[in-house]
PDB file of N, CA and C in Angstrom:
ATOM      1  N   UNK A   1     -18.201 -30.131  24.735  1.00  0.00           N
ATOM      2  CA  UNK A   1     -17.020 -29.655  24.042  1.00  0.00           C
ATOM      3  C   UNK A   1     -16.759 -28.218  24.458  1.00  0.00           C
ATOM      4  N   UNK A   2     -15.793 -27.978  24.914  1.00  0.00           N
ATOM      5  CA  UNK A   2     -15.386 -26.651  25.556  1.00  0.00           C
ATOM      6  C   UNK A   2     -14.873 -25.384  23.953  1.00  0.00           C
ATOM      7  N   UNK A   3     -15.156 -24.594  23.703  1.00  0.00           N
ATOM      8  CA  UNK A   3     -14.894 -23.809  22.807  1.00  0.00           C
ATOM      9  C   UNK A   3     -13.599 -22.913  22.829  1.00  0.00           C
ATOM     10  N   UNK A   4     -12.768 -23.054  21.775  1.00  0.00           N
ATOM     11  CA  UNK A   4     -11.911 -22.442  21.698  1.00  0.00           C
ATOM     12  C   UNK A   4     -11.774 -21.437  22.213  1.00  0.00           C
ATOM     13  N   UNK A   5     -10.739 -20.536  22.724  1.00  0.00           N
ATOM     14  CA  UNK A   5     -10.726 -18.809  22.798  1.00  0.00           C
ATOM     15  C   UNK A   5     -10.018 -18.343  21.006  1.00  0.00           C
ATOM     16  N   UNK A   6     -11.280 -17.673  21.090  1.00  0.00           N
ATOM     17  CA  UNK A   6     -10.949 -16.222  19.519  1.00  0.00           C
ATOM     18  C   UNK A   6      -9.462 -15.926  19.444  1.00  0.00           C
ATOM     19  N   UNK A   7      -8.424 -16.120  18.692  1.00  0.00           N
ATOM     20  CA  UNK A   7      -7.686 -15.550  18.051  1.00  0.00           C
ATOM     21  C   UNK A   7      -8.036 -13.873  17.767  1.00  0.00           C
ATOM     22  N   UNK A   8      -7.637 -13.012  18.313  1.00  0.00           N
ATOM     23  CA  UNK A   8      -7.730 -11.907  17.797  1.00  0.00           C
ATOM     24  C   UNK A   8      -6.373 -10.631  17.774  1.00  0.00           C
ATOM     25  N   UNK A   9      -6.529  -9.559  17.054  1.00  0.00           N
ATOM     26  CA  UNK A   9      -5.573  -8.833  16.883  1.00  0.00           C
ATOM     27  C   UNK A   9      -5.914  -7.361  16.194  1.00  0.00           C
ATOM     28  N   UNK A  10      -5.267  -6.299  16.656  1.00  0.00           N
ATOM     29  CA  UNK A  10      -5.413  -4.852  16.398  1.00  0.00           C
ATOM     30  C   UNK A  10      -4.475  -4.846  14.959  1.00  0.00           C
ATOM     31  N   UNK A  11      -5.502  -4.134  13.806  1.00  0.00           N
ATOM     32  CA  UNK A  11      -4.687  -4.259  12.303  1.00  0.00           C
ATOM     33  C   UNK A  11      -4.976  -2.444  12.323  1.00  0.00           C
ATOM     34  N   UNK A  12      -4.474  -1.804  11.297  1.00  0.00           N
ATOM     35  CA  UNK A  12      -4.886  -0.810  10.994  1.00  0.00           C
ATOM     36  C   UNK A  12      -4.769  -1.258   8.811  1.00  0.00           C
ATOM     37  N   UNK A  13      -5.650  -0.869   8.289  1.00  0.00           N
ATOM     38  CA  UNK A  13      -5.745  -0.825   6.810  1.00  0.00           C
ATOM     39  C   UNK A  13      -5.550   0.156   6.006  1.00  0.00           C
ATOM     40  N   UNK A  14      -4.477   0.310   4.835  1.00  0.00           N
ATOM     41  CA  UNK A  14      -4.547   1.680   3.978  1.00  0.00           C
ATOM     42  C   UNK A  14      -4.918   0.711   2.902  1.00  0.00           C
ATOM     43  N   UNK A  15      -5.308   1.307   2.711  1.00  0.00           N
ATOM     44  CA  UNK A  15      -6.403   1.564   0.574  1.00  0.00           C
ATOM     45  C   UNK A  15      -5.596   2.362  -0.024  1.00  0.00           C
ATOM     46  N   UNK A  16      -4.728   1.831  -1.021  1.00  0.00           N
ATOM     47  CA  UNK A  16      -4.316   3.203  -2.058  1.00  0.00           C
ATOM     48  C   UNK A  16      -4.411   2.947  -3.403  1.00  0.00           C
ATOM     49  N   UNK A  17      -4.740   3.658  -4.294  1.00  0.00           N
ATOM     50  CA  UNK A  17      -4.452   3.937  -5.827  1.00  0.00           C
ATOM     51  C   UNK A  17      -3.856   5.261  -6.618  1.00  0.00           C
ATOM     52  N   UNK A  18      -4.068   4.817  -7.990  1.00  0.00           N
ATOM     53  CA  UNK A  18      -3.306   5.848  -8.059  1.00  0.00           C
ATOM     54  C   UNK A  18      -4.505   6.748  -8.928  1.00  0.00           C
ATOM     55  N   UNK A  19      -4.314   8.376  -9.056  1.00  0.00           N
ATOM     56  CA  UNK A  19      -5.653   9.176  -9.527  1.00  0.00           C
ATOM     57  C   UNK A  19      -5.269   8.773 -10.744  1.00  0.00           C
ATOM     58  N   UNK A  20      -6.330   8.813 -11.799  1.00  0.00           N
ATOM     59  CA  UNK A  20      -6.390   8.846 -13.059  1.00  0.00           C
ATOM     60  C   UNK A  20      -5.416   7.752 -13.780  1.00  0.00           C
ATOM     61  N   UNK A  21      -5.460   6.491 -13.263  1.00  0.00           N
ATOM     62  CA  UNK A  21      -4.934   5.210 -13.777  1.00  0.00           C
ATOM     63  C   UNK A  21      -5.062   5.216 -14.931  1.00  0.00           C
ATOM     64  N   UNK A  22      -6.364   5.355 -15.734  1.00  0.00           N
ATOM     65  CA  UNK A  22      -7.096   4.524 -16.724  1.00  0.00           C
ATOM     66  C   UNK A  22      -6.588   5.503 -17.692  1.00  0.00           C
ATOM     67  N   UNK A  23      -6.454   7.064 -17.668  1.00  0.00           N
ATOM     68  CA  UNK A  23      -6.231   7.840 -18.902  1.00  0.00           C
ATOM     69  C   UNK A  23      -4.608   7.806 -18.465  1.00  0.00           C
ATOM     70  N   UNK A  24      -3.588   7.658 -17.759  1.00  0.00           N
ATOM     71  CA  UNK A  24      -2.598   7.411 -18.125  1.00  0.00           C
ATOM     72  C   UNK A  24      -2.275   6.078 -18.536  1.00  0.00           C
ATOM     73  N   UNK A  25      -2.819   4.796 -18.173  1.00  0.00           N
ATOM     74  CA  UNK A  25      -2.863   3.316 -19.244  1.00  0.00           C
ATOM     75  C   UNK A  25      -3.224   4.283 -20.786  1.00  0.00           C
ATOM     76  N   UNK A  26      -4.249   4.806 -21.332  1.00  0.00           N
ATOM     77  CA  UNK A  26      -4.773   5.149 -22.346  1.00  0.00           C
ATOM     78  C   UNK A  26      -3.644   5.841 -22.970  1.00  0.00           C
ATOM     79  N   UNK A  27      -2.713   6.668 -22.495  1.00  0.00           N
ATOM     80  CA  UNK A  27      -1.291   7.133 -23.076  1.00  0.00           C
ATOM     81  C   UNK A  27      -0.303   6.543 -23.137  1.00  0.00           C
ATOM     82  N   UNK A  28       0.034   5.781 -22.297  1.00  0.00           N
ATOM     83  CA  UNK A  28       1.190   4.794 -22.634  1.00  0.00           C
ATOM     84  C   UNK A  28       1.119   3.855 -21.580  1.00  0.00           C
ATOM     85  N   UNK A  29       0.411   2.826 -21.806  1.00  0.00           N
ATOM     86  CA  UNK A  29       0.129   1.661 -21.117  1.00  0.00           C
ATOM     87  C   UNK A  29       1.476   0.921 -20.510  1.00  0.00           C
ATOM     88  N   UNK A  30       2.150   0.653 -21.396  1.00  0.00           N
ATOM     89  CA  UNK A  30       3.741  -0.186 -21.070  1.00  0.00           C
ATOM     90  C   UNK A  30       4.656   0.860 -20.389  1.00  0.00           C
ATOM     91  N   UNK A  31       4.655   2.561 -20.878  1.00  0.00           N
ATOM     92  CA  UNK A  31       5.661   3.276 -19.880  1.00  0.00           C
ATOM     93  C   UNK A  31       5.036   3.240 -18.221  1.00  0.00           C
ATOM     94  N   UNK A  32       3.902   3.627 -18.296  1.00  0.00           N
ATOM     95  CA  UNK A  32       2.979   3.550 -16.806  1.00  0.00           C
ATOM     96  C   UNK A  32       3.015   2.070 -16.306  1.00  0.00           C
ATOM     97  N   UNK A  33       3.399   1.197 -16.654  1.00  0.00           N
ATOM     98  CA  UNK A  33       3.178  -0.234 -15.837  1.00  0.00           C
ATOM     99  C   UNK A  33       4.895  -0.080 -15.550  1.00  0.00           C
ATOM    100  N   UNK A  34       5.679   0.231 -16.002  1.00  0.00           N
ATOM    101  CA  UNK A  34       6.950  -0.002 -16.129  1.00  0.00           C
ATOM    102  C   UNK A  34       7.286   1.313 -14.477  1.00  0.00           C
ATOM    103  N   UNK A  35       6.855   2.649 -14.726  1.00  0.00           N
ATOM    104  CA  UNK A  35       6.803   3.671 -13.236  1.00  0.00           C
ATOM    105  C   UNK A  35       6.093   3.353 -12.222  1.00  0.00           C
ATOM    106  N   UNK A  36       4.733   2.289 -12.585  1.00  0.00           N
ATOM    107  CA  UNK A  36       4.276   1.976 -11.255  1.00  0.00           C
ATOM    108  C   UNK A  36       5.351   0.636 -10.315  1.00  0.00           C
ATOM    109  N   UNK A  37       5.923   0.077 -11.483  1.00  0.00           N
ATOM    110  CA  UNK A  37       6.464  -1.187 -11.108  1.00  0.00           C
ATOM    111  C   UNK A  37       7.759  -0.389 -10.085  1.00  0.00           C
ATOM    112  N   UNK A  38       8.541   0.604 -10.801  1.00  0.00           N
ATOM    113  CA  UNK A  38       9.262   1.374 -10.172  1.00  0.00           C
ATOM    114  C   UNK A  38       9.113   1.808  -8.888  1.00  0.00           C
ATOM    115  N   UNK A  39       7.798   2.418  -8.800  1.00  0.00           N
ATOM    116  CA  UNK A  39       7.703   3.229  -7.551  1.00  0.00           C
ATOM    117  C   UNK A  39       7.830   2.303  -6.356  1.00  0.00           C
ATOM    118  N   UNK A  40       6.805   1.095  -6.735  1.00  0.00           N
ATOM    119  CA  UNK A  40       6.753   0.149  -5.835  1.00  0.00           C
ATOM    120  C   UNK A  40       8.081  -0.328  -5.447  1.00  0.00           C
ATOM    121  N   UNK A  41       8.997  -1.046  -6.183  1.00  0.00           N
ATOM    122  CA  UNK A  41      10.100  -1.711  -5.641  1.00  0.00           C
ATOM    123  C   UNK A  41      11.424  -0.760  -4.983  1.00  0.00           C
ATOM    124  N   UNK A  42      11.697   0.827  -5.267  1.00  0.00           N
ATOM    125  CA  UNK A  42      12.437   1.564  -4.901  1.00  0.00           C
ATOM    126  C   UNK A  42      11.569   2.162  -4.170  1.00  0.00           C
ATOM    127  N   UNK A  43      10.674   2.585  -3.544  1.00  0.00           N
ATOM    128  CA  UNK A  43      10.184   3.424  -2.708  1.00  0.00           C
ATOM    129  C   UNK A  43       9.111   2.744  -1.602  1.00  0.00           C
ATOM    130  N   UNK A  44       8.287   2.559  -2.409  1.00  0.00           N
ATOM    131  CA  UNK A  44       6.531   2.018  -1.810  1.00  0.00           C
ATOM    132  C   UNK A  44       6.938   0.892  -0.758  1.00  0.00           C
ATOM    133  N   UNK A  45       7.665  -0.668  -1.350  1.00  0.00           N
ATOM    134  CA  UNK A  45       7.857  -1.576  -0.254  1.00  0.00           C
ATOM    135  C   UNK A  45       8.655  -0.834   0.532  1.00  0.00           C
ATOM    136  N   UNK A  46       9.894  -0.619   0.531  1.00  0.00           N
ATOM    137  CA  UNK A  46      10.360  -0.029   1.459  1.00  0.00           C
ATOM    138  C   UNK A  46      10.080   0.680   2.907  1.00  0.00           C
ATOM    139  N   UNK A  47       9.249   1.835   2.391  1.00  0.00           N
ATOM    140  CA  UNK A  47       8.221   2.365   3.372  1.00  0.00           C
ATOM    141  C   UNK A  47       7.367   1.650   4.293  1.00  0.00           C
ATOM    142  N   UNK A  48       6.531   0.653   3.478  1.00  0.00           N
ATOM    143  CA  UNK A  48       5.723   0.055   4.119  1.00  0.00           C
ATOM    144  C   UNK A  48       6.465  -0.908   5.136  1.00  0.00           C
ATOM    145  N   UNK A  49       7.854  -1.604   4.857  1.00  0.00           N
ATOM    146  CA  UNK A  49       8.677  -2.130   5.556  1.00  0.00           C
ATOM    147  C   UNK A  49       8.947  -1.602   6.900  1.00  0.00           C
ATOM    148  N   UNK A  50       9.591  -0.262   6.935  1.00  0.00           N
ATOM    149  CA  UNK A  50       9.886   0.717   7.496  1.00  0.00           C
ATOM    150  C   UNK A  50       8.676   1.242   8.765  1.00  0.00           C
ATOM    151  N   UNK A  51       7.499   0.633   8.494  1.00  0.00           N
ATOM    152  CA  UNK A  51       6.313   1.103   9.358  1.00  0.00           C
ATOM    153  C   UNK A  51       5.589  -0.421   9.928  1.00  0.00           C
ATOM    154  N   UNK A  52       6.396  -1.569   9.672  1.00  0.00           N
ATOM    155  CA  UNK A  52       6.200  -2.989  10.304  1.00  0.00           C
ATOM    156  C   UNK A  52       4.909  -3.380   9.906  1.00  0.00           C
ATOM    157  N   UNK A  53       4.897  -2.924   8.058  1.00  0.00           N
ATOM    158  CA  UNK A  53       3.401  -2.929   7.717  1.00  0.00           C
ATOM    159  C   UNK A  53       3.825  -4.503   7.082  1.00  0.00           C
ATOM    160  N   UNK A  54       2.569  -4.869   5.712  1.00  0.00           N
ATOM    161  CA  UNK A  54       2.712  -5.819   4.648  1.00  0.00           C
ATOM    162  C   UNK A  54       1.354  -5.760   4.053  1.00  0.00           C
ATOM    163  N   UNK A  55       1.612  -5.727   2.284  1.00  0.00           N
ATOM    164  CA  UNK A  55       1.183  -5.892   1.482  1.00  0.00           C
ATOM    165  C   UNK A  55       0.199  -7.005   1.883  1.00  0.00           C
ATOM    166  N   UNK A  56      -1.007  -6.696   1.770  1.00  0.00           N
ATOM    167  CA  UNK A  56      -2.357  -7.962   1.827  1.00  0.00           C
ATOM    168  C   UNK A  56      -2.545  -8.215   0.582  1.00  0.00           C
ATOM    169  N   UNK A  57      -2.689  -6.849  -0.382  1.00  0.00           N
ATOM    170  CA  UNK A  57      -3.009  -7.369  -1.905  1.00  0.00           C
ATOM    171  C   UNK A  57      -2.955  -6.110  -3.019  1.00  0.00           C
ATOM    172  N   UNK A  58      -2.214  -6.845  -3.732  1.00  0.00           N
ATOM    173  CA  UNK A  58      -2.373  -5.869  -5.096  1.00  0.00           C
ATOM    174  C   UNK A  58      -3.481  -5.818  -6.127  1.00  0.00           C
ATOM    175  N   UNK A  59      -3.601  -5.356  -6.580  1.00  0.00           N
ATOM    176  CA  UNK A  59      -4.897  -5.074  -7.673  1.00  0.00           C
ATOM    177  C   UNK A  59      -4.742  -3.743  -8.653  1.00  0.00           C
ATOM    178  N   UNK A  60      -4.173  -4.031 -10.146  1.00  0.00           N
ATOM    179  CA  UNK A  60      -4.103  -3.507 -10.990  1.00  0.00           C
ATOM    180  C   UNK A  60      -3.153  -1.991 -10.226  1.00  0.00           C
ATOM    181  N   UNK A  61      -4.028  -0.817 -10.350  1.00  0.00           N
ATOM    182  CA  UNK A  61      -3.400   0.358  -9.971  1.00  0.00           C
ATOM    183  C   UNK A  61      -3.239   0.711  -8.067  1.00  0.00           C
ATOM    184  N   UNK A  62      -3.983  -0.393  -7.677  1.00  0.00           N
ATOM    185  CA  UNK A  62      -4.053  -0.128  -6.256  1.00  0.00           C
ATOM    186  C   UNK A  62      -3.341  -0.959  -4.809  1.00  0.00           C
ATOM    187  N   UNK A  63      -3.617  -1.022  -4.039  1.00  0.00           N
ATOM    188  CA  UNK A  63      -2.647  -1.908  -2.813  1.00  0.00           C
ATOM    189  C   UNK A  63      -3.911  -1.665  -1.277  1.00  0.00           C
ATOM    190  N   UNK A  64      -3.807  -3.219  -1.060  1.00  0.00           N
ATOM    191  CA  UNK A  64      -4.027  -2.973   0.625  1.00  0.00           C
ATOM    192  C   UNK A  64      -3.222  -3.415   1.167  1.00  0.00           C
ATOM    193  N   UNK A  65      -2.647  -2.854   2.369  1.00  0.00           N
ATOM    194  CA  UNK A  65      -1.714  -2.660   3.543  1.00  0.00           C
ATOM    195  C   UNK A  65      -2.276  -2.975   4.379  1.00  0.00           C
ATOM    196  N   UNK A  66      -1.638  -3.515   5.608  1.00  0.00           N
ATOM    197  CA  UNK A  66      -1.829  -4.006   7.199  1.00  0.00           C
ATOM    198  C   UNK A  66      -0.984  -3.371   7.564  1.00  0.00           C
ATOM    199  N   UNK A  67      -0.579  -2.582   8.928  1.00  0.00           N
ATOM    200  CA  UNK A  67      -0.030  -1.972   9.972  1.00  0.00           C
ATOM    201  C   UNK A  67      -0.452  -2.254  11.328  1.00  0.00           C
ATOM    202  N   UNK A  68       0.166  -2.876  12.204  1.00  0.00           N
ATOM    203  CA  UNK A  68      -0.364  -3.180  13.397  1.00  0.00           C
ATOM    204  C   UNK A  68      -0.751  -2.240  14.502  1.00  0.00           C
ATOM    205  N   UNK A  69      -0.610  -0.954  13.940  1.00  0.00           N
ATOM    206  CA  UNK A  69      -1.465   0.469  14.667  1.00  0.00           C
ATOM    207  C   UNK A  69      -1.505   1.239  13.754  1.00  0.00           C
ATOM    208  N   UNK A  70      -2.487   2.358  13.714  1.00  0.00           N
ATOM    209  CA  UNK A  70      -3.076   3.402  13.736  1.00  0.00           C
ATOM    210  C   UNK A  70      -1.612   4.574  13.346  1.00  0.00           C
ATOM    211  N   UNK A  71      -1.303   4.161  14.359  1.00  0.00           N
ATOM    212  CA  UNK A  71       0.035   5.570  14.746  1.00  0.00           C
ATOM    213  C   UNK A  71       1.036   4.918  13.131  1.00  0.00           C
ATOM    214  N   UNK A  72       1.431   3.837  12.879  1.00  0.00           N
ATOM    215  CA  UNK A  72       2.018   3.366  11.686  1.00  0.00           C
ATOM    216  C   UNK A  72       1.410   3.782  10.595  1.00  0.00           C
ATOM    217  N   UNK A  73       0.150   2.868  10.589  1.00  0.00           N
ATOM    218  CA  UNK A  73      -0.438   3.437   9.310  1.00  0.00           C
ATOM    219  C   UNK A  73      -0.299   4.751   8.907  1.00  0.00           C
ATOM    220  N   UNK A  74      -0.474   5.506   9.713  1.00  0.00           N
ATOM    221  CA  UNK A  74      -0.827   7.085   9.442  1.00  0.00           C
ATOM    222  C   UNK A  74       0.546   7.815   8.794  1.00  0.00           C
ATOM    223  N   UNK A  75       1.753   6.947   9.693  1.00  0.00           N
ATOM    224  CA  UNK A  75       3.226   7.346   9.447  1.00  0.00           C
ATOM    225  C   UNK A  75       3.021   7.187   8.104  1.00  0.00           C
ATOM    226  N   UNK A  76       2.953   5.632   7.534  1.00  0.00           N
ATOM    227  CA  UNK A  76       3.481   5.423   6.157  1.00  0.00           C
ATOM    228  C   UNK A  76       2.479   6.155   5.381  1.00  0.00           C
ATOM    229  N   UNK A  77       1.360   6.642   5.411  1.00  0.00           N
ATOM    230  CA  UNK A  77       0.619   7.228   4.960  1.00  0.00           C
ATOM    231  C   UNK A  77       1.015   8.524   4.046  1.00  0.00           C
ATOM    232  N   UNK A  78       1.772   9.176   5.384  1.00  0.00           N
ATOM    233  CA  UNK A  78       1.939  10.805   5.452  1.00  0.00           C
ATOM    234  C   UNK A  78       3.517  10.663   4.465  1.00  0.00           C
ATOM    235  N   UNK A  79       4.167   9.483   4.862  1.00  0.00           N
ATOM    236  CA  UNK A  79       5.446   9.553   4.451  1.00  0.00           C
ATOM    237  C   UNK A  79       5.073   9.001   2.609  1.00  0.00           C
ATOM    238  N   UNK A  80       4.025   8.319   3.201  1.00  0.00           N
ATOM    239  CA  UNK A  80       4.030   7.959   1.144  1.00  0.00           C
ATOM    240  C   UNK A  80       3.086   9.498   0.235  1.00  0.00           C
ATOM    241  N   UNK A  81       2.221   9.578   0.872  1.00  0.00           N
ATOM    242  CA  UNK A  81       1.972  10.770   0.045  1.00  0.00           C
ATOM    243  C   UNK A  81       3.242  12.108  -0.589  1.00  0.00           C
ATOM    244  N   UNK A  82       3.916  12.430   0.739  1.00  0.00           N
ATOM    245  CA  UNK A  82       4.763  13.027   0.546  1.00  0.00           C
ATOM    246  C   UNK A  82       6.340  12.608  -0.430  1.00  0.00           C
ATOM    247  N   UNK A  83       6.268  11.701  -0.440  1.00  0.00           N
ATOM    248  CA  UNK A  83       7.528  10.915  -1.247  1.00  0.00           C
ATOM    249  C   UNK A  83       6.895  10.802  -2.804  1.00  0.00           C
ATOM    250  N   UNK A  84       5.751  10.702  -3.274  1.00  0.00           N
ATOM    251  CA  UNK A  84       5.246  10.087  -4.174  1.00  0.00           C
ATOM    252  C   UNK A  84       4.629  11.927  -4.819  1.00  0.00           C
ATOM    253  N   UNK A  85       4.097  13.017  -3.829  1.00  0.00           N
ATOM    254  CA  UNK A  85       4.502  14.707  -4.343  1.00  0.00           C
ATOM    255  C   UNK A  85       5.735  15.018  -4.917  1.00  0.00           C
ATOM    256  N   UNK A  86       6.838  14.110  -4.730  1.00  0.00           N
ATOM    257  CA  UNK A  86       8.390  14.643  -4.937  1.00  0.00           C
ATOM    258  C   UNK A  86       8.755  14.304  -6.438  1.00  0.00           C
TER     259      UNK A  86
END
């Protein structure tokens, strides 16, 4: 039996959350689910769109991302930190 050739491919991964989730849930749980929901659908997808990324997975306060380089990732990176300072 002759063996397949490997499927393979160059990903780059961002990890993000947000600081101090748990003591802003502890102040207003429903306003903070309601600004994270915000950020994400007016800003966050967008971006990540914008850098030929996609959402792998959500989890409570956090997100992993795929970008098919390095040079992307880093873009949406620099561009989300800075959008999310504003």
């Amino acid at each position: 039996m002759k063996n397949s050739p490997t499927s393979r491919r160059l990903a780059a991964i961002v990890s993000a959350d947000v600081a101090g989730y748990s003591r802003l849930m502890g102040i207003d749980e429903e306003g903070m689910l309601a600004v994270l929901r915000a950020h994400r659908s007016e800003f966050i997808d967008d971006i990540i769109s914008d850098h030929c990324g996609r959402i792998v997975k959500l989890m409570g306060d956090g997100l992993l991302s795929e970008f098919p380089s390095v040079v992307e990732a880093v873009a949406f990176s620099l561009e989300f930190q800075s959008g999310m300072a504003r």
